[in-house]
PDB file of N, CA and C in Angstrom:
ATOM      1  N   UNK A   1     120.409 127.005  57.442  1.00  0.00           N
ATOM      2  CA  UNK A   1     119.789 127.083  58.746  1.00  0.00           C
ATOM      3  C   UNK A   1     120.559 126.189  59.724  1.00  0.00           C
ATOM      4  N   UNK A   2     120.504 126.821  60.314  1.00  0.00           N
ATOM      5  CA  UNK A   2     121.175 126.197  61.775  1.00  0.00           C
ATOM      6  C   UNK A   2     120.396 125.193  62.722  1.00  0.00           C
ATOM      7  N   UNK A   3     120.524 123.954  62.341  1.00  0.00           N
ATOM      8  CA  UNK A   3     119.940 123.087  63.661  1.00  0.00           C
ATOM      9  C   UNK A   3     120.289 122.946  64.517  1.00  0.00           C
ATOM     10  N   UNK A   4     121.362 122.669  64.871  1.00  0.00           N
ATOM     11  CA  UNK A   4     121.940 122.977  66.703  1.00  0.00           C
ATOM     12  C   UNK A   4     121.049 124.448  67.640  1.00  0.00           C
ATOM     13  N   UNK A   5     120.939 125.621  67.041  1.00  0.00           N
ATOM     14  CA  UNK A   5     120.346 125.935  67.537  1.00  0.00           C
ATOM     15  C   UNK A   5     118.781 126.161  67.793  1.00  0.00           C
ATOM     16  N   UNK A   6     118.718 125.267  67.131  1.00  0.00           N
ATOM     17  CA  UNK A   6     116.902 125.098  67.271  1.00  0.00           C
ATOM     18  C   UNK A   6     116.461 123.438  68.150  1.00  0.00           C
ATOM     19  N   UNK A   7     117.557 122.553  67.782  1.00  0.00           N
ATOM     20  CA  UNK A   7     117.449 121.449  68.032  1.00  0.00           C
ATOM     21  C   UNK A   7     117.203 121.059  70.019  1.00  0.00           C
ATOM     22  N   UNK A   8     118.663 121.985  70.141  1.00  0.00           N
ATOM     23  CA  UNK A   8     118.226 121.983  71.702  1.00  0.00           C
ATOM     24  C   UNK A   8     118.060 123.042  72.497  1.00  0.00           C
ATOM     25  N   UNK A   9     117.347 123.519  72.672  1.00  0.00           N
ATOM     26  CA  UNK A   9     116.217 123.999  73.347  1.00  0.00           C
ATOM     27  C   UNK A   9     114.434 123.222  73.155  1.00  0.00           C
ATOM     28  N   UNK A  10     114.681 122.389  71.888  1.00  0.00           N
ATOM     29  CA  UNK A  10     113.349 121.831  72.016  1.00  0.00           C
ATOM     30  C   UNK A  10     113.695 120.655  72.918  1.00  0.00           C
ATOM     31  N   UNK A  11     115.226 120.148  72.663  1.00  0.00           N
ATOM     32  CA  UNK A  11     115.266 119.159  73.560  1.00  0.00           C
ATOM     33  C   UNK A  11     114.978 119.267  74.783  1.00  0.00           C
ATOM     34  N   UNK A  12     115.702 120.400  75.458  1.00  0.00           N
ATOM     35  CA  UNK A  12     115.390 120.459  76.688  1.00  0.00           C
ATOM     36  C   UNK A  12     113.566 120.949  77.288  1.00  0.00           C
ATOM     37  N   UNK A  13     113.148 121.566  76.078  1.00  0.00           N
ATOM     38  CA  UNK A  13     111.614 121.530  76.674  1.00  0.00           C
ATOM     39  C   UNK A  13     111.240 120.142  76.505  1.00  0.00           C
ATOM     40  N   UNK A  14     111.172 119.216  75.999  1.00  0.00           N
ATOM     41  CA  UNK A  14     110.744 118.242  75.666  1.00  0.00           C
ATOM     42  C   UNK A  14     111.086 116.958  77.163  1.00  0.00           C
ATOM     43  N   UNK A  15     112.503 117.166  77.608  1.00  0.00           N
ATOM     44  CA  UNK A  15     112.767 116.363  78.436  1.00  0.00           C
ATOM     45  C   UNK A  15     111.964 117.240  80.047  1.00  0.00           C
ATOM     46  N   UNK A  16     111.936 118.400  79.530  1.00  0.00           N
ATOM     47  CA  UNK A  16     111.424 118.794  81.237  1.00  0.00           C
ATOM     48  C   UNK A  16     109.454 118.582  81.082  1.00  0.00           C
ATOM     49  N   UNK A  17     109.451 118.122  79.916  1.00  0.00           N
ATOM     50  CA  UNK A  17     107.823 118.266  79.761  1.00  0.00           C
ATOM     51  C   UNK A  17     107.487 116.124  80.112  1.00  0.00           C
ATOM     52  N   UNK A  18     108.667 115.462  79.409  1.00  0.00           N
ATOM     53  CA  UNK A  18     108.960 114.400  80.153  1.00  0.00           C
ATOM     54  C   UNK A  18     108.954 113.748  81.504  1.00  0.00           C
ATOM     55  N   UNK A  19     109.685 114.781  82.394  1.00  0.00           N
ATOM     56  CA  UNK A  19     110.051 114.560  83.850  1.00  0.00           C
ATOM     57  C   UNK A  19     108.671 115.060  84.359  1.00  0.00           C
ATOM     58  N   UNK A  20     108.397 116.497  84.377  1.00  0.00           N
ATOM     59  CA  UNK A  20     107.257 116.753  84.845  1.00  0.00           C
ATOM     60  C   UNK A  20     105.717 116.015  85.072  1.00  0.00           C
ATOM     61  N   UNK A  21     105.305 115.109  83.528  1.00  0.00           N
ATOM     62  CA  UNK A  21     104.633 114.671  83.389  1.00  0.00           C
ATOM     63  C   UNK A  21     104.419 113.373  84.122  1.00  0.00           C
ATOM     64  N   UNK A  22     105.797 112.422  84.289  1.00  0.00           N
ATOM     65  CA  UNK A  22     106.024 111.445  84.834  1.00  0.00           C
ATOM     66  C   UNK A  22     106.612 111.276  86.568  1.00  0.00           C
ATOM     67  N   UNK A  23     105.976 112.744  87.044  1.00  0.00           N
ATOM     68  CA  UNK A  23     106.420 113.105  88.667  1.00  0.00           C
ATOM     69  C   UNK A  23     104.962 111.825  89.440  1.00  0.00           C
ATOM     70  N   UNK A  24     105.372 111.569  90.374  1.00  0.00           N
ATOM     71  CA  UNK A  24     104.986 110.828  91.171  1.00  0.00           C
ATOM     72  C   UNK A  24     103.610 111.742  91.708  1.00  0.00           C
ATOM     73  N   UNK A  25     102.560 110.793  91.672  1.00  0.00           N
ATOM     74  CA  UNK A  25     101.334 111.882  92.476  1.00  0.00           C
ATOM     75  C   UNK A  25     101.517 112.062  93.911  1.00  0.00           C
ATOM     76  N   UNK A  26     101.376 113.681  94.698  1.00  0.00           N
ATOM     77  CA  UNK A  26     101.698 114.080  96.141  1.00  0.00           C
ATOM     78  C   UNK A  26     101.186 113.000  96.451  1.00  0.00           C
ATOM     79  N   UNK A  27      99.871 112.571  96.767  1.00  0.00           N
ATOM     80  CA  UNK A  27      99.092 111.467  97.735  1.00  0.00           C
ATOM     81  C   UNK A  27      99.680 110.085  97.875  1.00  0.00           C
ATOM     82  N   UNK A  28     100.380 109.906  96.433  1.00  0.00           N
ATOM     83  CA  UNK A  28     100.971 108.463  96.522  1.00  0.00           C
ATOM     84  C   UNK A  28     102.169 108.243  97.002  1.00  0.00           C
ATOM     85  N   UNK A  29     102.842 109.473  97.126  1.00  0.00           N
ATOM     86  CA  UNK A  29     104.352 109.584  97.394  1.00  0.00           C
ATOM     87  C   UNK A  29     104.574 109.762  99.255  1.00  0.00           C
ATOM     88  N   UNK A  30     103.345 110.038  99.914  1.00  0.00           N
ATOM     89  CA  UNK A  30     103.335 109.874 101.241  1.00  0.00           C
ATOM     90  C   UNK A  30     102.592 108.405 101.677  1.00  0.00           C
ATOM     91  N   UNK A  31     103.109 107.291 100.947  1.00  0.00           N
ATOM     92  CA  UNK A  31     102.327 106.106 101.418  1.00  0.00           C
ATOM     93  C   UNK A  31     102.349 105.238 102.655  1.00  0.00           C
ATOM     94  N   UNK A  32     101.841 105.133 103.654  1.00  0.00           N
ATOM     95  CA  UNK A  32     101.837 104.289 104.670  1.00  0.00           C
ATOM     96  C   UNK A  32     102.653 102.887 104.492  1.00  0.00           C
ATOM     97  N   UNK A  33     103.389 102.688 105.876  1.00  0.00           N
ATOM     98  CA  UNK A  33     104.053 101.237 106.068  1.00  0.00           C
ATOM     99  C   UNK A  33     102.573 100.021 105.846  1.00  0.00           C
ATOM    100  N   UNK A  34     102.846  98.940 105.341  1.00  0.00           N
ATOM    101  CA  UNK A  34     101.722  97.904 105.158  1.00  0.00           C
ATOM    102  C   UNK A  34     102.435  96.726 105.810  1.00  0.00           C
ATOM    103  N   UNK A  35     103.643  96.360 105.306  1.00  0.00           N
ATOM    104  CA  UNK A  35     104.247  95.194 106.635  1.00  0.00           C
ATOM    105  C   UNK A  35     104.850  95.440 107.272  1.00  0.00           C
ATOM    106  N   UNK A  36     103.921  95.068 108.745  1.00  0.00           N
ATOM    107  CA  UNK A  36     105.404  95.221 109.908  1.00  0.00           C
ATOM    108  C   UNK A  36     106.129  94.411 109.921  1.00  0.00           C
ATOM    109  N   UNK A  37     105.620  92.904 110.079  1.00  0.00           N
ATOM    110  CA  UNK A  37     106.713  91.782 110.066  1.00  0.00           C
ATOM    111  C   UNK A  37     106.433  90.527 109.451  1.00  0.00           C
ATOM    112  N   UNK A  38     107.384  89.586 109.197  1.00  0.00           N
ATOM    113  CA  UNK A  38     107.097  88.866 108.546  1.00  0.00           C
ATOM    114  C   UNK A  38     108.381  87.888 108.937  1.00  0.00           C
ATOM    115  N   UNK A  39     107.623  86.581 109.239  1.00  0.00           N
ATOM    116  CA  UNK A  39     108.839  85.540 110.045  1.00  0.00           C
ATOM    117  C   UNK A  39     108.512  84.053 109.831  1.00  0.00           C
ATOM    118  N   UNK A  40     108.953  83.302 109.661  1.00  0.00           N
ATOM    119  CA  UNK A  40     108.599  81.460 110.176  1.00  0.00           C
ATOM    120  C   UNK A  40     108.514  81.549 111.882  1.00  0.00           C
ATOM    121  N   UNK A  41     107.212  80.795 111.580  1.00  0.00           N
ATOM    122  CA  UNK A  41     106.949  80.504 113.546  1.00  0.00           C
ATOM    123  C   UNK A  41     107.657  79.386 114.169  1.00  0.00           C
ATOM    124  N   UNK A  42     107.259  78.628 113.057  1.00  0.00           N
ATOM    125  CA  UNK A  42     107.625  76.737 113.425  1.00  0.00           C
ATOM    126  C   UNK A  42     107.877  76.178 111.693  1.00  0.00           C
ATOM    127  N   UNK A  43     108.022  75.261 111.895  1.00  0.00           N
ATOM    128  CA  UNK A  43     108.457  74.543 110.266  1.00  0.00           C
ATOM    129  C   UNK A  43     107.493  74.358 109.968  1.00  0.00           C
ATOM    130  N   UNK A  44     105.878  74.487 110.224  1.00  0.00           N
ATOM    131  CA  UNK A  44     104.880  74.088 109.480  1.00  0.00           C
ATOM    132  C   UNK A  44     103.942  75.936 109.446  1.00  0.00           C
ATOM    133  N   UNK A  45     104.681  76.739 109.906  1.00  0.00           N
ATOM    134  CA  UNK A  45     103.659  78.048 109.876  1.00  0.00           C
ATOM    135  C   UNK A  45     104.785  79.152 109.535  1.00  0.00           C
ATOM    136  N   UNK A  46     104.070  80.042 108.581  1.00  0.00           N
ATOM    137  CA  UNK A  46     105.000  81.429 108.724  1.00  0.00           C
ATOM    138  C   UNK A  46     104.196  82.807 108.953  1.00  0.00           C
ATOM    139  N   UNK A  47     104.179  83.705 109.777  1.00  0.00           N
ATOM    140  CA  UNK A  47     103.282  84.915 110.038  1.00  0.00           C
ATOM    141  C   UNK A  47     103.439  85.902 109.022  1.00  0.00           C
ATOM    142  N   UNK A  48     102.827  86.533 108.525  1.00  0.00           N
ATOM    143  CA  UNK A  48     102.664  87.932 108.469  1.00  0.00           C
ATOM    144  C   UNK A  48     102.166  88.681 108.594  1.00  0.00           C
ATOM    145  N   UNK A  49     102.583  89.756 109.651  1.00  0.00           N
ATOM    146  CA  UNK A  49     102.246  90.977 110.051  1.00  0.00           C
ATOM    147  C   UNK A  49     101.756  92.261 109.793  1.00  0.00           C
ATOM    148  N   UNK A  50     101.017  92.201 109.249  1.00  0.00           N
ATOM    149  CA  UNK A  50     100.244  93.821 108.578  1.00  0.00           C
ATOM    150  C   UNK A  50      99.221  94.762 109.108  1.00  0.00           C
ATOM    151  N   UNK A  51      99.671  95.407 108.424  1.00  0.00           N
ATOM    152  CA  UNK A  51      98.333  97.345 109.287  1.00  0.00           C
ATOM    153  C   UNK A  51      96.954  97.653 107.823  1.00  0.00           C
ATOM    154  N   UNK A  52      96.722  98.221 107.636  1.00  0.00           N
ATOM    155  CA  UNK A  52      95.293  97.994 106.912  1.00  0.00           C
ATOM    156  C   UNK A  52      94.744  99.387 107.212  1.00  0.00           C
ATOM    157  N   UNK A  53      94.346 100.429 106.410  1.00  0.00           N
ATOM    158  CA  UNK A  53      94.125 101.968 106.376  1.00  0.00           C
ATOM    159  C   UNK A  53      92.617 102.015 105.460  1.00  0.00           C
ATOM    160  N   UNK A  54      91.699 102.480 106.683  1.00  0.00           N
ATOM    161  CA  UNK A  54      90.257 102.756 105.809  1.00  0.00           C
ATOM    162  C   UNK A  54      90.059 103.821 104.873  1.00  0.00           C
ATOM    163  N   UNK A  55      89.320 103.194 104.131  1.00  0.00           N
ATOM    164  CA  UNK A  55      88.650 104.342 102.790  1.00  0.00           C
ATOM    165  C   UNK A  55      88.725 105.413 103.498  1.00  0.00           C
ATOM    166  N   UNK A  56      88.871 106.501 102.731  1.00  0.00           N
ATOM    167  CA  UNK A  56      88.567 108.147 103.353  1.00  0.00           C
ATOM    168  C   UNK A  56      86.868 108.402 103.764  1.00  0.00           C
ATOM    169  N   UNK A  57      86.751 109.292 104.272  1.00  0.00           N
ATOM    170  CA  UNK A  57      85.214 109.714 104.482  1.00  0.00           C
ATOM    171  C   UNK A  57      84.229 108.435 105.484  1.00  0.00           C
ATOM    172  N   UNK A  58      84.894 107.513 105.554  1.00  0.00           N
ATOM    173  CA  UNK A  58      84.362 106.452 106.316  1.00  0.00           C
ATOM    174  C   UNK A  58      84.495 106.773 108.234  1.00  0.00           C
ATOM    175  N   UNK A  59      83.044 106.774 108.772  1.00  0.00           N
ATOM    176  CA  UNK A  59      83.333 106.968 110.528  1.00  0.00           C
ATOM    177  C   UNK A  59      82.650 105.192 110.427  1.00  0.00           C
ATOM    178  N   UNK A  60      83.165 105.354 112.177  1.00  0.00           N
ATOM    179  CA  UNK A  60      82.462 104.518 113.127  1.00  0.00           C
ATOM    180  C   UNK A  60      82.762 102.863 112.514  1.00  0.00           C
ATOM    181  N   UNK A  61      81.668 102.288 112.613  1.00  0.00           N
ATOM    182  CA  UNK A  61      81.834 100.680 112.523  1.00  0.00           C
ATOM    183  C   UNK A  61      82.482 100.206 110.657  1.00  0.00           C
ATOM    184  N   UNK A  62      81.896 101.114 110.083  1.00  0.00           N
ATOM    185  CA  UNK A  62      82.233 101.094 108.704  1.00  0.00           C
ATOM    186  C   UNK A  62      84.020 101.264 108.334  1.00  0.00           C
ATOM    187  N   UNK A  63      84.893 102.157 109.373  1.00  0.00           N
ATOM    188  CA  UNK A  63      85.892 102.338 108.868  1.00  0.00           C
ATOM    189  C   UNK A  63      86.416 101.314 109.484  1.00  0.00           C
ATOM    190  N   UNK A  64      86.039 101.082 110.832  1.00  0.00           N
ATOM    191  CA  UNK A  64      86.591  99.856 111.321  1.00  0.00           C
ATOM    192  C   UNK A  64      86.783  98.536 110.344  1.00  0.00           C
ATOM    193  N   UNK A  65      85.505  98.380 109.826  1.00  0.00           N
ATOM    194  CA  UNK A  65      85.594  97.182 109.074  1.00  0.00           C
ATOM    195  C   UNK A  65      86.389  97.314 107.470  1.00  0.00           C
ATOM    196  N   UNK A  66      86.446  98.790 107.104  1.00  0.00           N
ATOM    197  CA  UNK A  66      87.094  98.886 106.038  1.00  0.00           C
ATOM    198  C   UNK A  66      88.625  98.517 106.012  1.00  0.00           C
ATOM    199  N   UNK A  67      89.618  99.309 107.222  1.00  0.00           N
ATOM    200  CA  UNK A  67      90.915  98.860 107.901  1.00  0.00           C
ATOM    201  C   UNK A  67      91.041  97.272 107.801  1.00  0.00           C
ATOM    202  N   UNK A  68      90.160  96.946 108.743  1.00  0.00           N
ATOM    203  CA  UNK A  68      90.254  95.103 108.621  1.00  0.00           C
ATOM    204  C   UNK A  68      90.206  94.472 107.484  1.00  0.00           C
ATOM    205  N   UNK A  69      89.384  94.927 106.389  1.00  0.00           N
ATOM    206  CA  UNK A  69      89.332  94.319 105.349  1.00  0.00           C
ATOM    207  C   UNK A  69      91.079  94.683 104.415  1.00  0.00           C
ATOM    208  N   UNK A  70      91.037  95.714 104.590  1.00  0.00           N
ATOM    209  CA  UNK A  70      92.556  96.066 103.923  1.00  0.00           C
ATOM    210  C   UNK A  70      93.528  95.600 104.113  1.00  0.00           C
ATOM    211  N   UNK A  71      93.518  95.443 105.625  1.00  0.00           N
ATOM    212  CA  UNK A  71      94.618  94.598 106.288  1.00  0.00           C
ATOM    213  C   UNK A  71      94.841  92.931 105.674  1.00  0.00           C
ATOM    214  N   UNK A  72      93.471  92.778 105.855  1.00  0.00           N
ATOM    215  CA  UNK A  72      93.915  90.892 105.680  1.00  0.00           C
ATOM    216  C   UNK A  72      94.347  90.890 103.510  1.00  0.00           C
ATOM    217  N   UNK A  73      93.906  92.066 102.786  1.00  0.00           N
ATOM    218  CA  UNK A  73      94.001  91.678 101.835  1.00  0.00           C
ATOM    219  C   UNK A  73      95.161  92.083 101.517  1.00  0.00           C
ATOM    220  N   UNK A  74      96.026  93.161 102.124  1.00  0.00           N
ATOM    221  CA  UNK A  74      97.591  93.734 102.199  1.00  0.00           C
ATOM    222  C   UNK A  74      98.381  92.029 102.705  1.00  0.00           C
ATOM    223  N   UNK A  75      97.938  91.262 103.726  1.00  0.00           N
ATOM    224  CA  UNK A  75      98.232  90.119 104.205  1.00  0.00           C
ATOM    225  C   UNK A  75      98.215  88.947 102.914  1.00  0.00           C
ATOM    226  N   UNK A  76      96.953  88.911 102.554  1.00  0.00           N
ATOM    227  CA  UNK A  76      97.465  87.831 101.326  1.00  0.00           C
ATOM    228  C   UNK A  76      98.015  88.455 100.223  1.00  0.00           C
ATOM    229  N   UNK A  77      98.213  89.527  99.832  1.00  0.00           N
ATOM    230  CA  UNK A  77      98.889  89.565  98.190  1.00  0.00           C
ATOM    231  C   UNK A  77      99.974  89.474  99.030  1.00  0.00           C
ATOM    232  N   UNK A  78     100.909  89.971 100.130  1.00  0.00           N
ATOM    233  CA  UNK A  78     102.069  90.156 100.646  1.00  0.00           C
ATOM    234  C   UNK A  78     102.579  88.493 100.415  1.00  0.00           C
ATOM    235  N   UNK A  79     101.834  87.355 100.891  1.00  0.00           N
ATOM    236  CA  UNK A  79     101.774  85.767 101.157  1.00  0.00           C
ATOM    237  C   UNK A  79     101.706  85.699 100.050  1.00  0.00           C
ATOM    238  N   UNK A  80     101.062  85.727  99.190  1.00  0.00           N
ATOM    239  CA  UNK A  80     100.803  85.126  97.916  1.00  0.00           C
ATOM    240  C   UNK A  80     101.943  85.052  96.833  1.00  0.00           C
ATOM    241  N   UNK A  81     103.065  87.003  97.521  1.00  0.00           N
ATOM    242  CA  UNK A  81     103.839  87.539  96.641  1.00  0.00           C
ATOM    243  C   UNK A  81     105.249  86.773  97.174  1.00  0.00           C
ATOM    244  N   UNK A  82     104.915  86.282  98.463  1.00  0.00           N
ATOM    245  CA  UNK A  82     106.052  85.434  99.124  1.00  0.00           C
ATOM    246  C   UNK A  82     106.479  83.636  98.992  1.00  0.00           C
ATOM    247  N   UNK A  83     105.365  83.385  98.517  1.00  0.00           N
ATOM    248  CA  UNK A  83     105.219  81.890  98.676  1.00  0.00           C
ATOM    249  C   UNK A  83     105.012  81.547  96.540  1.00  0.00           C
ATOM    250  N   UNK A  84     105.739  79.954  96.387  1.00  0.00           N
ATOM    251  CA  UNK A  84     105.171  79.839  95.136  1.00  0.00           C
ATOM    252  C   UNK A  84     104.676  78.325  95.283  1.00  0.00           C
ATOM    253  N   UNK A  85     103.435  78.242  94.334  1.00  0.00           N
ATOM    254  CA  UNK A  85     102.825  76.812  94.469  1.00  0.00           C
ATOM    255  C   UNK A  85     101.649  76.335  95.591  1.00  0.00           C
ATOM    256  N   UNK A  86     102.099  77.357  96.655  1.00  0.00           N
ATOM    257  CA  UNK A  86     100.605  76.611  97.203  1.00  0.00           C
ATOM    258  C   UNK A  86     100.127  77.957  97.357  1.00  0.00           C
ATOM    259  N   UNK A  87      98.809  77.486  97.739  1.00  0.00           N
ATOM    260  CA  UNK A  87      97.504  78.649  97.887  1.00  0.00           C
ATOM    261  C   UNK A  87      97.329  79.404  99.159  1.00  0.00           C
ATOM    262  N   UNK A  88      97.927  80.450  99.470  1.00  0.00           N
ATOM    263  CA  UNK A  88      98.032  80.971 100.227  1.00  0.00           C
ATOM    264  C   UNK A  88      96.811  81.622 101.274  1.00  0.00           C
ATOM    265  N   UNK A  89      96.008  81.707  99.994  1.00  0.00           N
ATOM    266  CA  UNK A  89      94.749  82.443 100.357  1.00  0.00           C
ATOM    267  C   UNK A  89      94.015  81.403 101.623  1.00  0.00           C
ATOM    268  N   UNK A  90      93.903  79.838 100.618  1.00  0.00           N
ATOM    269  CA  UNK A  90      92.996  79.117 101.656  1.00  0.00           C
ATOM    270  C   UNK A  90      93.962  78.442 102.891  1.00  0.00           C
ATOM    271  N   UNK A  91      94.893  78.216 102.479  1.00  0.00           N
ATOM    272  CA  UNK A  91      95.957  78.098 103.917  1.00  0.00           C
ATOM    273  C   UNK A  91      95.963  78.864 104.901  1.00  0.00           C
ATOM    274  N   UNK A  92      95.889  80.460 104.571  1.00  0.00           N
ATOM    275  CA  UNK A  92      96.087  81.432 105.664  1.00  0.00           C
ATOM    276  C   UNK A  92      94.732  81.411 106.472  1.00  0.00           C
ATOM    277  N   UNK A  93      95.417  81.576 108.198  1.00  0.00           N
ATOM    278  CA  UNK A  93      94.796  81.802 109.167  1.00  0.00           C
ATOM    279  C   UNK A  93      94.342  82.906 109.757  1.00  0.00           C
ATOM    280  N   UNK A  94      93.426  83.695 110.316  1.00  0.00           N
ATOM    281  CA  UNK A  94      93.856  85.369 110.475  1.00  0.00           C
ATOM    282  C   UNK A  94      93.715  84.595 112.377  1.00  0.00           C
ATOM    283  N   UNK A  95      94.724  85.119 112.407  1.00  0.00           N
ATOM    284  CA  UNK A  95      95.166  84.369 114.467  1.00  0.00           C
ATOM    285  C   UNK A  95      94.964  85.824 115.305  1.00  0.00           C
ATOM    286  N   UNK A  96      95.163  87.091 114.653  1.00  0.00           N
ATOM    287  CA  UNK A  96      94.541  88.153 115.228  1.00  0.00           C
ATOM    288  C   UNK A  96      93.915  89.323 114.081  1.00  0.00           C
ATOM    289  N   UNK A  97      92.989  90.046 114.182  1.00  0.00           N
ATOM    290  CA  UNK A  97      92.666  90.970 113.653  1.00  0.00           C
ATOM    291  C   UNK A  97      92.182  92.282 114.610  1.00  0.00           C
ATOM    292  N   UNK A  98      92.768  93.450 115.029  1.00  0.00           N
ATOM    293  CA  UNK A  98      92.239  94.627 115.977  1.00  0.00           C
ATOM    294  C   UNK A  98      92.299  95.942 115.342  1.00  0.00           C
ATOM    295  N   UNK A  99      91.804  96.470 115.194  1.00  0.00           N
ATOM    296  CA  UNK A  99      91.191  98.205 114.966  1.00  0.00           C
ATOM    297  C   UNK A  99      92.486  99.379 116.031  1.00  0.00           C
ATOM    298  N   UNK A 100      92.925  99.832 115.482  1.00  0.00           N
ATOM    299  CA  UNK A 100      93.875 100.559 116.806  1.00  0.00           C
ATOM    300  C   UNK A 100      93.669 102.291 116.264  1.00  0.00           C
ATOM    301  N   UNK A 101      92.435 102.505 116.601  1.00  0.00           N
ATOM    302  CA  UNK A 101      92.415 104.123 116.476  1.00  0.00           C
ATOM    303  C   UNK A 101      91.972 104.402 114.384  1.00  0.00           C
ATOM    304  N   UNK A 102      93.066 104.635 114.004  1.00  0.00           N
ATOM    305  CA  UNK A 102      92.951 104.980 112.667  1.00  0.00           C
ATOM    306  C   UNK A 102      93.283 103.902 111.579  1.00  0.00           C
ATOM    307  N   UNK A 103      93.991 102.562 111.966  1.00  0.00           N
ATOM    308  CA  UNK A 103      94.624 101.630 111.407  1.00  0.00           C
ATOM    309  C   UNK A 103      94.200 100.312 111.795  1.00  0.00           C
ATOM    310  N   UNK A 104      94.068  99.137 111.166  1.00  0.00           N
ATOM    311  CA  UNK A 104      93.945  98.021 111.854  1.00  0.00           C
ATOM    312  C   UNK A 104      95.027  97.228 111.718  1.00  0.00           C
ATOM    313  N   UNK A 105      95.347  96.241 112.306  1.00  0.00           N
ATOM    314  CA  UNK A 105      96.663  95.190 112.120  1.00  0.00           C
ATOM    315  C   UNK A 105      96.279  93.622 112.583  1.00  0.00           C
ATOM    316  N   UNK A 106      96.717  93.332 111.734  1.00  0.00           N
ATOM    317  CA  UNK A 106      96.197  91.612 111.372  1.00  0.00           C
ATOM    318  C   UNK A 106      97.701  90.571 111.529  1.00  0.00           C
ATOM    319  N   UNK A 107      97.474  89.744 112.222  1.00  0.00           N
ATOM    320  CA  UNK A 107      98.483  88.709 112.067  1.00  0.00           C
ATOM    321  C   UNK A 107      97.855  87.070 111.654  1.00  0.00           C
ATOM    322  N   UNK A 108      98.409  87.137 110.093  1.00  0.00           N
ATOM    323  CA  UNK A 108      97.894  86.233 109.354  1.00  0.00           C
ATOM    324  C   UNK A 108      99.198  84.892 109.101  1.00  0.00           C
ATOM    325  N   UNK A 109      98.503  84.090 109.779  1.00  0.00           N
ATOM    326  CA  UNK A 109      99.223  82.762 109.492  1.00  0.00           C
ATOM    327  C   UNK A 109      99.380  81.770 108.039  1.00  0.00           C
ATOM    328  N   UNK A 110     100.448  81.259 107.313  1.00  0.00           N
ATOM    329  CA  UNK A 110      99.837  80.182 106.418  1.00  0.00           C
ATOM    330  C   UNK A 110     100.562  78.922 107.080  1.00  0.00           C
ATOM    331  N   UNK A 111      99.962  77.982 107.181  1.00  0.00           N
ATOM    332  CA  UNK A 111     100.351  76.563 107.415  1.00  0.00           C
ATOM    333  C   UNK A 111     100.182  75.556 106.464  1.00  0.00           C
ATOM    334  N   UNK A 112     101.670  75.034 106.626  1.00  0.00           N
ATOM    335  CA  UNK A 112     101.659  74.419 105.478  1.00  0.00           C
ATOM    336  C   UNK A 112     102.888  73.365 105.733  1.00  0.00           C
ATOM    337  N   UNK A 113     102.620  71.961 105.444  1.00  0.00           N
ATOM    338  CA  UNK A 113     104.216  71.110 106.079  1.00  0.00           C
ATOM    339  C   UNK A 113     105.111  71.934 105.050  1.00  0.00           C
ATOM    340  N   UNK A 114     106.378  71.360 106.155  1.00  0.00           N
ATOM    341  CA  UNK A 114     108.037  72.236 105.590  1.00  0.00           C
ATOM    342  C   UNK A 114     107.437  73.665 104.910  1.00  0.00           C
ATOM    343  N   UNK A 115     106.995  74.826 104.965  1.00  0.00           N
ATOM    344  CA  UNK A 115     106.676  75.410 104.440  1.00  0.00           C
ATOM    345  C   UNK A 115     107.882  76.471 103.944  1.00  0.00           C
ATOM    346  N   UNK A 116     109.067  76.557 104.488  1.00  0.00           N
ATOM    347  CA  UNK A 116     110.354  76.912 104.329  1.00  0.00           C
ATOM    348  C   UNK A 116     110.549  76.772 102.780  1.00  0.00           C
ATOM    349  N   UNK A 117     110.474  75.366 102.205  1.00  0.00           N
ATOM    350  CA  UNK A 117     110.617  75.047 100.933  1.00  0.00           C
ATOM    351  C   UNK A 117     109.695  75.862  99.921  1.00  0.00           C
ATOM    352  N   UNK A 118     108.799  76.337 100.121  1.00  0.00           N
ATOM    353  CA  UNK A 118     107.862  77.331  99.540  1.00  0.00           C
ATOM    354  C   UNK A 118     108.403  78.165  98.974  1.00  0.00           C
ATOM    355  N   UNK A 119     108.939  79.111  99.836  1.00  0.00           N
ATOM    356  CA  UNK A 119     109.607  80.325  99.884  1.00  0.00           C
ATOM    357  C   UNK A 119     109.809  80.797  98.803  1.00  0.00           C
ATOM    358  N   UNK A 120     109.924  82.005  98.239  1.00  0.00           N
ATOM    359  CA  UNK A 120     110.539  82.927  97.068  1.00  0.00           C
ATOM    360  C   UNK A 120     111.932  83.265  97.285  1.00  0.00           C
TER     361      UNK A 120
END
């Protein structure tokens, strides 16, 4: 018996049953920008800039507050994922938070002396 010809063709079903399986989901593969910016202000503060996208099915005051909430928490893992050693969470400031239609955007401060040295 011949294994070469039995061998691949299973290979190749096997690798396209591989790829297929491991395709990226449509919904996740159109994902929204989360930081706009991200900078040192002064030697004791550094900003970051983020947008924040409400739960689906959410109107009115509820999505509003859902956006905001997304935003500041897109804001600290972003800080948290930027900085090592100090606590980003209770350092950070939120210096703006606004609702703009479908999105909200937050500019979250951490202060911290020399905070440069932090850095990742």
């Amino acid at each position: 018996m011949n294994y070469k010809k039995i061998f691949i063709p299973l290979a190749a079903i096997f690798f396209l049953i591989v790829v297929t399986s491991c395709r990226e989901n449509d919904n996740l593969s159109m994902s929204r920008p989360v930081l706009i910016e991200a900078k040192q202000l002064s030697p004791n503060e550094y900003l970051i800039k983020c947008a924040g996208y409400p739960k689906d099915g959410l109107e009115g005051l509820q999505m509003e507050e859902s956006a905001k909430e997304a935003a500041l928490l897109n804001a600290q893992m972003i800080a948290k994922n930027k900085f090592k050693t100090i606590d980003t969470v209770k350092l950070g400031e939120i210096r703006k938070n606004v609702f703009k239609g479908s999105a909200a955007e937050i500019e979250y401060v951490i202060v911290y002396p020399d905070i440069k040295k932090y850095l990742r």
